[in-house]
N, C-alpha and C. Protein backbone atom coordinates (compact mmCIF):
# COMPACT_ATOMS: atom_id res chain seq x y z
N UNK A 1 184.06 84.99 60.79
CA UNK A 1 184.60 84.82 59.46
C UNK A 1 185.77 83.84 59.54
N UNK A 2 185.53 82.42 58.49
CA UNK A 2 187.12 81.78 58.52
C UNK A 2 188.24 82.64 57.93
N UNK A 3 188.86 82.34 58.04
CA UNK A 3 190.26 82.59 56.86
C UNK A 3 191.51 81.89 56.89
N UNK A 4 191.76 81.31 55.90
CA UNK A 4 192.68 80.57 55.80
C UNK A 4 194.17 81.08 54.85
N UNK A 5 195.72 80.64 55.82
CA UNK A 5 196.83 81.01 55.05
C UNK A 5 197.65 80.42 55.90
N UNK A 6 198.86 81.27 55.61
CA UNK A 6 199.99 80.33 56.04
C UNK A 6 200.23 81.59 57.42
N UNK A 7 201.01 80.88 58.81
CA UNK A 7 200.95 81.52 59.69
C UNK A 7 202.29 82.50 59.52
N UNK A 8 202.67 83.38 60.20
CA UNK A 8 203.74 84.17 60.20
C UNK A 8 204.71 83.35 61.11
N UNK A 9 205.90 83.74 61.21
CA UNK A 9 206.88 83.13 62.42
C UNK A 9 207.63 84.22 62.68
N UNK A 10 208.57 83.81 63.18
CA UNK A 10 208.94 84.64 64.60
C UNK A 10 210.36 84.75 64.35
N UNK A 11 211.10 83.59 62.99
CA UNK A 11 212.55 84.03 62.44
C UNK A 11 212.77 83.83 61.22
N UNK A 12 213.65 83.96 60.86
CA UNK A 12 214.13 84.32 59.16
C UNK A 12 213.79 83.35 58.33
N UNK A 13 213.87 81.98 59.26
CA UNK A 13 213.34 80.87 58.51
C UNK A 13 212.81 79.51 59.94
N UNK A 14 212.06 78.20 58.85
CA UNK A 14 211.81 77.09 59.81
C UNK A 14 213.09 76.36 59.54
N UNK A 15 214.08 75.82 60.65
CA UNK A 15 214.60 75.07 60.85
C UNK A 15 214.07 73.92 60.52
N UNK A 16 214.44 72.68 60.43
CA UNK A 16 214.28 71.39 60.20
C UNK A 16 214.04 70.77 61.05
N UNK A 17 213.87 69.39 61.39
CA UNK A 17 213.94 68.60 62.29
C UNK A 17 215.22 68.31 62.36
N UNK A 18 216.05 68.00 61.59
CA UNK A 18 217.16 67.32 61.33
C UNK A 18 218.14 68.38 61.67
N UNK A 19 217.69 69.32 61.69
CA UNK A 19 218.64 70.72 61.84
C UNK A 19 219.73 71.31 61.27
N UNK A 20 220.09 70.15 59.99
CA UNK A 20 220.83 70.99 58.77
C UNK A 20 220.57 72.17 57.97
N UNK A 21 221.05 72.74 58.17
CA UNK A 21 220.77 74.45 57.39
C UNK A 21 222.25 74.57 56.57
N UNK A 22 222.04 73.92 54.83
CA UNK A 22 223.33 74.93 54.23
C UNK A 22 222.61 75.81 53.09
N UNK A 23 223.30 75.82 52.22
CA UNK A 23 222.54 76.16 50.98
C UNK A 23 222.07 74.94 50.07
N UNK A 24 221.97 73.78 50.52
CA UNK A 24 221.54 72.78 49.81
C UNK A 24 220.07 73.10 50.30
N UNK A 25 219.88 72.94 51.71
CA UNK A 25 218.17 73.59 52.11
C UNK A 25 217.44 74.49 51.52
N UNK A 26 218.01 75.73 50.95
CA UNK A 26 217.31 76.66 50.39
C UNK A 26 217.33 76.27 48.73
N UNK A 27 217.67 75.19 48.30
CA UNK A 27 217.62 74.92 46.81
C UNK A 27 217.01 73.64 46.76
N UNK A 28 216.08 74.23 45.56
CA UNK A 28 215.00 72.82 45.26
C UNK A 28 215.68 72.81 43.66
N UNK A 29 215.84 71.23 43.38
CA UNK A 29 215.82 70.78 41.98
C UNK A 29 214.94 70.10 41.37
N UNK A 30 213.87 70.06 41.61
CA UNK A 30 213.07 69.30 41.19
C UNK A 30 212.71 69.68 39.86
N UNK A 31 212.82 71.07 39.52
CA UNK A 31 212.02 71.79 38.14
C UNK A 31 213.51 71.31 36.89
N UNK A 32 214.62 70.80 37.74
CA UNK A 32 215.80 70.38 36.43
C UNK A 32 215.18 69.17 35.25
N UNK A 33 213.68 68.21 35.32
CA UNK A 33 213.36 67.68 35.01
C UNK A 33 213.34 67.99 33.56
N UNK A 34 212.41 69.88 33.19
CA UNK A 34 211.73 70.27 32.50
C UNK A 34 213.08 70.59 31.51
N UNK A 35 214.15 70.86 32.02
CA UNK A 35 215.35 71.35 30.97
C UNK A 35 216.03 69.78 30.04
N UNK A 36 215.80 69.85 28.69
CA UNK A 36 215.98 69.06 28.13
C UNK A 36 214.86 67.72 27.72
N UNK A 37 214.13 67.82 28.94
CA UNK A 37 213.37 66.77 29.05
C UNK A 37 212.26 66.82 28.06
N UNK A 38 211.91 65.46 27.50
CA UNK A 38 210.92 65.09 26.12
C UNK A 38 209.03 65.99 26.55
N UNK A 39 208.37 66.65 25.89
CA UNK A 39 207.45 67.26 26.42
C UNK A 39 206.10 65.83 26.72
N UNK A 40 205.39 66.13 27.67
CA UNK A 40 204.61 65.34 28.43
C UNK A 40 203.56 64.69 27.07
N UNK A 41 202.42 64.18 27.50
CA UNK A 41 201.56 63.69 26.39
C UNK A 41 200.05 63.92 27.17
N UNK A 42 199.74 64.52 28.44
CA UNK A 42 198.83 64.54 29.32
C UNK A 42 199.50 66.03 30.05
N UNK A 43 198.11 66.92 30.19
CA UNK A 43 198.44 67.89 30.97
C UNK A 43 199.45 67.58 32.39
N UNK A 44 200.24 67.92 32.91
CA UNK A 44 201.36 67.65 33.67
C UNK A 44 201.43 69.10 34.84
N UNK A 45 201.95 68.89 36.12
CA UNK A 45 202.01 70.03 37.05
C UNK A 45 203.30 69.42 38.17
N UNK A 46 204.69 70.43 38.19
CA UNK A 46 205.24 69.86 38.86
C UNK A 46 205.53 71.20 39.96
N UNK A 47 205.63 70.57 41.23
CA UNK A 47 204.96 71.66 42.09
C UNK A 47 206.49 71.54 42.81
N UNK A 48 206.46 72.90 43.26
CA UNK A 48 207.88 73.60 44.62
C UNK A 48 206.87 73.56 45.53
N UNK A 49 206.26 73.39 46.31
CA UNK A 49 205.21 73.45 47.68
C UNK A 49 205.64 72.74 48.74
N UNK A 50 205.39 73.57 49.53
CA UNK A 50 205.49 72.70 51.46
C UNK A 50 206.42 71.44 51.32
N UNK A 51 205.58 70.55 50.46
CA UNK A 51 205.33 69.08 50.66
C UNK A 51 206.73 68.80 50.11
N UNK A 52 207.25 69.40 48.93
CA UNK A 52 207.94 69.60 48.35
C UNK A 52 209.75 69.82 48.31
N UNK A 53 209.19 70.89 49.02
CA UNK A 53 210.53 71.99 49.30
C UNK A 53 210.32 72.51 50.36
N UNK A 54 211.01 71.97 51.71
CA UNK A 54 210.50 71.75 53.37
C UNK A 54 211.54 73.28 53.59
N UNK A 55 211.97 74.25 52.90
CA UNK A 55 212.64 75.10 53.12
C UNK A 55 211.78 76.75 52.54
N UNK A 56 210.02 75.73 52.24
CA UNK A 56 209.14 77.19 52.24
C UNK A 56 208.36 77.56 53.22
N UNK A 57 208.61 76.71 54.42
CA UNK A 57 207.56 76.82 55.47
C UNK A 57 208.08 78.05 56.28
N UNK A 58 207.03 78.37 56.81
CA UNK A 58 206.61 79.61 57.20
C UNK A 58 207.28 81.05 55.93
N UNK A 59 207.12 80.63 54.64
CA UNK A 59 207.87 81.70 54.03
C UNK A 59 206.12 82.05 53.04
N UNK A 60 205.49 81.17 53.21
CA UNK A 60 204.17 81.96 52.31
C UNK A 60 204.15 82.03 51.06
N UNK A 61 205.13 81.44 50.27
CA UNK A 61 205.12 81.20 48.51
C UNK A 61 205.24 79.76 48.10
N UNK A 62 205.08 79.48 46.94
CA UNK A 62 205.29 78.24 46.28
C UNK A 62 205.01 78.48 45.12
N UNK A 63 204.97 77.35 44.08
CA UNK A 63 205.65 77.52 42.30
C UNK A 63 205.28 76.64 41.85
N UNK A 64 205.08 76.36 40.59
CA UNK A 64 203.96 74.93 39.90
C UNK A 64 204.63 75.68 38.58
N UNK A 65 205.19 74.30 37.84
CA UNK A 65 205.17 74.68 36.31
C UNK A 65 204.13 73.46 35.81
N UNK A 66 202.96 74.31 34.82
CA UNK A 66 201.95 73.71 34.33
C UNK A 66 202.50 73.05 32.69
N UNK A 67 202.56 72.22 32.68
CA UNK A 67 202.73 71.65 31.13
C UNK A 67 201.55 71.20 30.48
N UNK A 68 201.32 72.18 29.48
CA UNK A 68 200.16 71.81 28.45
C UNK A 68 200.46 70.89 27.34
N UNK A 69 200.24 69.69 26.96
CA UNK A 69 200.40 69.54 25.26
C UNK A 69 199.25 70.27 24.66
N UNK A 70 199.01 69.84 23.27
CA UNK A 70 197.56 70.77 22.36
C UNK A 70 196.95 70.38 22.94
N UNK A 71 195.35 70.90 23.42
CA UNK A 71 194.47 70.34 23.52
C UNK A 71 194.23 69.70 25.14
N UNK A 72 194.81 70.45 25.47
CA UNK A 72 194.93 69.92 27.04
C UNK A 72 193.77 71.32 28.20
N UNK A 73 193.75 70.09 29.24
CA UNK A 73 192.86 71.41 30.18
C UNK A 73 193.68 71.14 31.72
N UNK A 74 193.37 72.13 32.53
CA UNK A 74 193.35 72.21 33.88
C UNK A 74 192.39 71.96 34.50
N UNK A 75 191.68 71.35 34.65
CA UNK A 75 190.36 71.02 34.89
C UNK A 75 190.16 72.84 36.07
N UNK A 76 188.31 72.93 36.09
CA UNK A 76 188.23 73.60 37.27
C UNK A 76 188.84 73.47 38.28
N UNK A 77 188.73 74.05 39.74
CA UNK A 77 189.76 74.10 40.69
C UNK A 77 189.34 75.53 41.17
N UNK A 78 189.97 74.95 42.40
CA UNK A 78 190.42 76.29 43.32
C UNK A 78 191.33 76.06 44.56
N UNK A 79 192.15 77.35 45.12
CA UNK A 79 193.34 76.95 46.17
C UNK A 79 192.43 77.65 46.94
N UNK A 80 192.09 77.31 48.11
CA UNK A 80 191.64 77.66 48.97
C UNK A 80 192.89 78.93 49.99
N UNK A 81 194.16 78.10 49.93
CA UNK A 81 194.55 79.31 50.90
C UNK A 81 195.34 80.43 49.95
N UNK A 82 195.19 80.58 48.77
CA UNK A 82 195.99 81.21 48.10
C UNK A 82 195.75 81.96 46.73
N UNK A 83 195.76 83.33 46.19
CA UNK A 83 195.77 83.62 44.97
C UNK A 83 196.22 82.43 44.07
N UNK A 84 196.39 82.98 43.04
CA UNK A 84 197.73 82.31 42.07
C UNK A 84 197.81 83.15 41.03
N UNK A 85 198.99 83.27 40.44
CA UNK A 85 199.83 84.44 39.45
C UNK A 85 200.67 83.64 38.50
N UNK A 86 200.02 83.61 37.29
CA UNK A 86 199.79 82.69 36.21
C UNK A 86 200.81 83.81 35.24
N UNK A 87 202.44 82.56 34.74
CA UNK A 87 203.05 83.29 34.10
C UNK A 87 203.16 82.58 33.01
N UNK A 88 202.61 83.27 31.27
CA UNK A 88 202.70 82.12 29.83
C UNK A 88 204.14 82.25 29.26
N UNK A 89 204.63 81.02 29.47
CA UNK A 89 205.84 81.32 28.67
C UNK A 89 206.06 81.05 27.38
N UNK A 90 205.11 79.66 27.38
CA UNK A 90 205.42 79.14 26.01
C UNK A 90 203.67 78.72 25.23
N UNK A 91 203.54 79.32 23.83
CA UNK A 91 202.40 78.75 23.62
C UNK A 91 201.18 79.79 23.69
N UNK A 92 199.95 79.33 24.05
CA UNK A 92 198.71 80.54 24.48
C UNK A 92 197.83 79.40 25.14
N UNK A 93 197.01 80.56 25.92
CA UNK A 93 196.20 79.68 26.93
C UNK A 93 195.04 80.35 26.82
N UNK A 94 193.95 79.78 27.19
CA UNK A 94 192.30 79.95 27.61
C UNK A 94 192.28 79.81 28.74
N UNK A 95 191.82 80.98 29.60
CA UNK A 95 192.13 81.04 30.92
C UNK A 95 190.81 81.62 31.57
N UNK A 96 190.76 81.02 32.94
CA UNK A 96 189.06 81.71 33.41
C UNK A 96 188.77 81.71 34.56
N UNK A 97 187.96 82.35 35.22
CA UNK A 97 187.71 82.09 36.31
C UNK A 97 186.38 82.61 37.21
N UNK A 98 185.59 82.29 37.77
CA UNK A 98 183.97 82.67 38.44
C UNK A 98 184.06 83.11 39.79
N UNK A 99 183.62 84.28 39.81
CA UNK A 99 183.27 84.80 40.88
C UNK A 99 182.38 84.73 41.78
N UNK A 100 182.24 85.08 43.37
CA UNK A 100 181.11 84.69 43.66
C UNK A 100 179.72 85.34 43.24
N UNK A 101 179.58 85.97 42.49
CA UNK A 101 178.41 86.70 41.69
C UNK A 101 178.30 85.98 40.49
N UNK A 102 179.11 84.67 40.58
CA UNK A 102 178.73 83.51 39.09
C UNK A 102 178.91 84.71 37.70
N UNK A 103 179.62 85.45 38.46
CA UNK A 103 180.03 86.83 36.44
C UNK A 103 181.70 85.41 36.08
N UNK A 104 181.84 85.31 35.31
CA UNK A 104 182.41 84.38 34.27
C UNK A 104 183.86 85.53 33.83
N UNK A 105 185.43 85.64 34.21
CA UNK A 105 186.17 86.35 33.76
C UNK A 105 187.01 85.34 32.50
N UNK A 106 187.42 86.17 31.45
CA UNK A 106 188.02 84.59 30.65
C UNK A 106 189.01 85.78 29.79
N UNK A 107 190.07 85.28 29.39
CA UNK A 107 191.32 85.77 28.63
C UNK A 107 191.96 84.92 27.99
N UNK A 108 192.47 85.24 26.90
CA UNK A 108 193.61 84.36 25.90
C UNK A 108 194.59 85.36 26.21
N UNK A 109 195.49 84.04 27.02
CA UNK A 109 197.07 84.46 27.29
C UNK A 109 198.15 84.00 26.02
N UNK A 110 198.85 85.27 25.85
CA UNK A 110 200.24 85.37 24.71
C UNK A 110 201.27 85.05 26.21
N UNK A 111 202.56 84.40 24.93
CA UNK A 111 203.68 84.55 26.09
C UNK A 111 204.06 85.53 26.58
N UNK A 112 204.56 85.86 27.49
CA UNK A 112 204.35 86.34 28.59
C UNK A 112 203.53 87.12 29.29
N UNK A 113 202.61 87.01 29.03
CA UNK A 113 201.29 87.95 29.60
C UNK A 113 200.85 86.98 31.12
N UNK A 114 200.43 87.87 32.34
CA UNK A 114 200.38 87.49 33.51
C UNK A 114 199.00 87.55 34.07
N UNK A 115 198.59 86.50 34.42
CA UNK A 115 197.19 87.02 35.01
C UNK A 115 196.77 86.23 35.85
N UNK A 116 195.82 86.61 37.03
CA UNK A 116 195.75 86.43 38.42
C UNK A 116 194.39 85.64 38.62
N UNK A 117 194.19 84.79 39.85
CA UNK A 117 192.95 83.95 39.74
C UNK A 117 192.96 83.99 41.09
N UNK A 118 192.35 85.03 41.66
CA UNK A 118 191.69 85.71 42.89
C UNK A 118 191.72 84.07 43.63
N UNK A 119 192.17 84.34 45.63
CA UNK A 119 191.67 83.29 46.02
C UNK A 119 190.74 82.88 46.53
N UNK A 120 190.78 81.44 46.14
CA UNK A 120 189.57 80.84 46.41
C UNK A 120 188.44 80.64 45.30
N UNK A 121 188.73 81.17 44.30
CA UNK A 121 187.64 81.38 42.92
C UNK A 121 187.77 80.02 42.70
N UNK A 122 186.99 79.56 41.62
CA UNK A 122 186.78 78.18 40.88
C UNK A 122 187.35 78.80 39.32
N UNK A 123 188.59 78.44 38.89
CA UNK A 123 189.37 78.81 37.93
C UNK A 123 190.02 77.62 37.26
N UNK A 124 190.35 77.88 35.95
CA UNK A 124 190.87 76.92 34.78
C UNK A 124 191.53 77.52 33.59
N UNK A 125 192.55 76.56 32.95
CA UNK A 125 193.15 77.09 31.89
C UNK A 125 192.89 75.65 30.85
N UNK A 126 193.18 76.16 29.56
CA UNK A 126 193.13 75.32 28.53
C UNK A 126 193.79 75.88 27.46
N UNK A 127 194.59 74.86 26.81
CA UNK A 127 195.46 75.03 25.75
C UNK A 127 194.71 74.81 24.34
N UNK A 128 193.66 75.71 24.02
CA UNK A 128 192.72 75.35 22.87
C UNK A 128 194.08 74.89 21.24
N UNK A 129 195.20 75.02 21.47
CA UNK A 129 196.10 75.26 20.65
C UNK A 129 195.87 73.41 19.86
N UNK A 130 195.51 72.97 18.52
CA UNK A 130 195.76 71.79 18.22
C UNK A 130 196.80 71.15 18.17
N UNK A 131 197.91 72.40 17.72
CA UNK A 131 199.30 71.91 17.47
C UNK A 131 200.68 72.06 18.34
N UNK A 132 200.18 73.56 18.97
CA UNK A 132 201.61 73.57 19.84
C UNK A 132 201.28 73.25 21.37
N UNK A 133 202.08 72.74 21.82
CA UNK A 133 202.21 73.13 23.43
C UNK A 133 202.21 74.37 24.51
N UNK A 134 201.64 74.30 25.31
CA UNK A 134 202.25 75.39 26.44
C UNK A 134 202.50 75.30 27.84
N UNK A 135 203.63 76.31 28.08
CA UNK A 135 204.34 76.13 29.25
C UNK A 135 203.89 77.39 29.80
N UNK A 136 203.82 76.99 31.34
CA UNK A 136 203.16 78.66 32.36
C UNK A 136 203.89 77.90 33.54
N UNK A 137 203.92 79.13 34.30
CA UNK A 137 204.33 79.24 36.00
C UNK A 137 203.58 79.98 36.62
N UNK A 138 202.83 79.11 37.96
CA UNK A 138 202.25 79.82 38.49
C UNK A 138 202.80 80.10 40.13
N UNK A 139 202.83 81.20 40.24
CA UNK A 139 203.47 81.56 42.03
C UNK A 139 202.08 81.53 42.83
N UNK A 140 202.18 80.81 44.16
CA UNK A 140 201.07 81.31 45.14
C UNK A 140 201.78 81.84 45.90
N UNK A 141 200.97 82.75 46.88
CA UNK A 141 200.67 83.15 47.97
C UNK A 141 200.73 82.60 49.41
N UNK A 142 201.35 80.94 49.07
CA UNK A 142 201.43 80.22 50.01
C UNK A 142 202.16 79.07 50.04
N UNK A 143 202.93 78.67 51.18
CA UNK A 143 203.30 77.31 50.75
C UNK A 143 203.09 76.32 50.75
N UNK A 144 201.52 76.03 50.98
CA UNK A 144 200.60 74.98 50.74
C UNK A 144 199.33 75.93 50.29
N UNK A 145 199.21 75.56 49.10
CA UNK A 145 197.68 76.84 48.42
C UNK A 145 196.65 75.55 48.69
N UNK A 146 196.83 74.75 48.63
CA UNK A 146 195.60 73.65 48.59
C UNK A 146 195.48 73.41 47.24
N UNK A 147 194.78 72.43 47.10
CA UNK A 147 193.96 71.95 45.15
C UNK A 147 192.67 71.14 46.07
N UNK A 148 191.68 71.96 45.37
CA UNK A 148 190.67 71.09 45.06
C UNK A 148 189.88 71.38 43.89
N UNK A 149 190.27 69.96 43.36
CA UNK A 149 189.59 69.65 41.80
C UNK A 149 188.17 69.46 41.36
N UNK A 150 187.64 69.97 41.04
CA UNK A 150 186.30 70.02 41.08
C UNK A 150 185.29 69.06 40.61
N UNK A 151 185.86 68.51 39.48
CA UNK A 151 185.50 67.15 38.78
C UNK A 151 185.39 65.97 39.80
N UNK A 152 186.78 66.11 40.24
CA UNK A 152 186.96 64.77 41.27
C UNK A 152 186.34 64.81 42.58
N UNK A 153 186.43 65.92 43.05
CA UNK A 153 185.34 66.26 44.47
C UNK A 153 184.10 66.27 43.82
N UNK A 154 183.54 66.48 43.26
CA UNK A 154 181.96 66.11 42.97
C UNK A 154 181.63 64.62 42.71
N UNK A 155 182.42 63.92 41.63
CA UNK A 155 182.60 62.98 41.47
C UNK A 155 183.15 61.34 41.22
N UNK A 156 184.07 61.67 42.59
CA UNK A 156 185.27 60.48 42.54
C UNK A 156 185.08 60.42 44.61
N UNK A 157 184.16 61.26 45.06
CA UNK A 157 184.12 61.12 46.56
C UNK A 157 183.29 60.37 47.17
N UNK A 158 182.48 60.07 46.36
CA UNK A 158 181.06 58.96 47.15
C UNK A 158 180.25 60.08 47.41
N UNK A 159 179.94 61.22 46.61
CA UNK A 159 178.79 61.88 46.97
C UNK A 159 177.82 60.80 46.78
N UNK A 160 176.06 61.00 47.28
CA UNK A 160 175.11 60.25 46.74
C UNK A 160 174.81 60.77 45.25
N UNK A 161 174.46 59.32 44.24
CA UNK A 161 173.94 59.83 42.94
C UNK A 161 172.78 60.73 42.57
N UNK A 162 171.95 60.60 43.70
CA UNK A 162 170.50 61.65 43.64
C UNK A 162 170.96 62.65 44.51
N UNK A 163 171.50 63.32 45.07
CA UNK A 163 172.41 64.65 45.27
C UNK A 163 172.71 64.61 44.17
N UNK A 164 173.52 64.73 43.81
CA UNK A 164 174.52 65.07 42.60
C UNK A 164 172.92 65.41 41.27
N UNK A 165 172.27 64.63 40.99
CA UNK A 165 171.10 64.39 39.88
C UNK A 165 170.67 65.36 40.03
N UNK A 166 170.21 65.69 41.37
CA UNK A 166 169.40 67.05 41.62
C UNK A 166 169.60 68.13 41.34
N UNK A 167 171.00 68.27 42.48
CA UNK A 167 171.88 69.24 41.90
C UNK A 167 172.11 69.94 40.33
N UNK A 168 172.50 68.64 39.84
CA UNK A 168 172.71 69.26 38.41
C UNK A 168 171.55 69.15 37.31
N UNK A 169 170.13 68.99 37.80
CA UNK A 169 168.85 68.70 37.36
C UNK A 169 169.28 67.92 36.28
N UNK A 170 169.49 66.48 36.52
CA UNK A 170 169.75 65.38 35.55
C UNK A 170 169.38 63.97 36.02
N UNK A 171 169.70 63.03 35.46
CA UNK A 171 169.27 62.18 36.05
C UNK A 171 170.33 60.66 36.49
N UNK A 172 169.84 60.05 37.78
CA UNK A 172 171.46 59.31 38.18
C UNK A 172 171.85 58.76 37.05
N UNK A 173 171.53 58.21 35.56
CA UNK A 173 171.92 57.81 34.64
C UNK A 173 173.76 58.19 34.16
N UNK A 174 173.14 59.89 34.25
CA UNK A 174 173.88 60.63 33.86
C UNK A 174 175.30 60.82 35.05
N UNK A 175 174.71 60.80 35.98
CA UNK A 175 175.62 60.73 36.84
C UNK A 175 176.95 59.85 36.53
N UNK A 176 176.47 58.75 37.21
CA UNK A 176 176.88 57.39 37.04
C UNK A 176 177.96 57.66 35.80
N UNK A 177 177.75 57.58 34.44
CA UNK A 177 178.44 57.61 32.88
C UNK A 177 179.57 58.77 33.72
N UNK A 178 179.43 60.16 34.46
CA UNK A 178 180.14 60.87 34.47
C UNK A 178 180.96 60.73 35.44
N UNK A 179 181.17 60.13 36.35
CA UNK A 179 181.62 59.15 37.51
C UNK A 179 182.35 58.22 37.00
N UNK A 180 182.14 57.38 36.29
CA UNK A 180 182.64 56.15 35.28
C UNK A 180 183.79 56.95 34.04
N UNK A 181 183.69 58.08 34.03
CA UNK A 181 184.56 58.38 32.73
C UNK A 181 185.52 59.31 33.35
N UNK A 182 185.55 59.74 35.13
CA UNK A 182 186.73 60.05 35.99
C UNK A 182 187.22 59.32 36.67
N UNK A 183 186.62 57.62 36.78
CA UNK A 183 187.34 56.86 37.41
C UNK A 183 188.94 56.59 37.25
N UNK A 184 189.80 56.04 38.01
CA UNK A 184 191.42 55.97 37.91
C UNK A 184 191.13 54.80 37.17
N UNK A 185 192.26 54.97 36.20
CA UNK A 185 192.42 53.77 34.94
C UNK A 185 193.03 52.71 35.79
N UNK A 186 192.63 51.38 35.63
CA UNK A 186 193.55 50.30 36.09
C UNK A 186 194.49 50.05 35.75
């Protein structure tokens, strides 16, 4: 059996390379963006992770504030090494997620209502809202959960077009148009 997470260690925290330890190390500012700041125009995700905030390693958590405008999605997805614990603060959400028995779980989140997207599932949120925005926080389980996007791994990787056709009993026509309408804008 694989299994994937973050490893345990052996002290209170990872030292650095650099080997400064004050309280500037244990504080991330990156989320000061969201206070005051004009709301996005494109679903938006600004992440506390590993990559991030080099003062979560070996600690097994990390933090993502999701910014919805109306009408916005999360595309499918899943973190491979990690739950995630989905907090609504602002707004309401369409929220979901598939199991491996392909059973379909789905909820409309009020503010503050909390809800969990088992790891490793293929899960999504959407702001069906036309008019307002919404704001959520989600905590993992890790301090690198992974993302893989599902749209873009099927179709932004160089799969072959007749894989993919088959797969989705269609034809490369179709492919192709759906490939072409996730390409990166120039």
């Amino acid at each position: 059996m694989a299994m994937a997470g973050d490893p345990d260690i052996l002290t209170d925290f990872v030292v650095p390379p650099n080997g400064t330890v004050d309280g500037n190390f244990f504080t991330y500012t990156g989320f000061r963006v969201l206070v005051g700041g004009a709301p996005p125009t494109a679903f938006k995700v600004l992440k506390a992770s590993l990559a991030e905030f080099p003062a979560l390693n070996g600690q097994s958590v990390s933090d993502a504030v999701l910014q919805f405008p109306s009408g916005t999605t999360n595309p499918p997805h899943t973190h491979p090494r990690s739950a995630e614990l989905l907090f609504l603060v602002q707004g309401s959400l369409q929220v979901g997620f598939v199991d491996t028995k392909n059973n379909l779980f789905t909820q409309t989140l009020q503010v503050g209502d909390l809800f969990v997207f088992p790891k490793g599932l293929v899960h999504f949120q959407y702001n069906a809202d036309s008019k307002k925005p919404a704001l959520a926080i989600s905590a993992f389980g890790s301090a690198n959960a992974g993302l893989v996007s599902i749209p873009s791994t099927l179709f932004t990787t160089g799969i072959d077009d007749n894989v993919l056709a088959i797969s989705f009993k269609t034809d490369v026509a179709t492919i192709q148009k759906l490939k072409a309408g996730l390409a990166p804008k120039p």
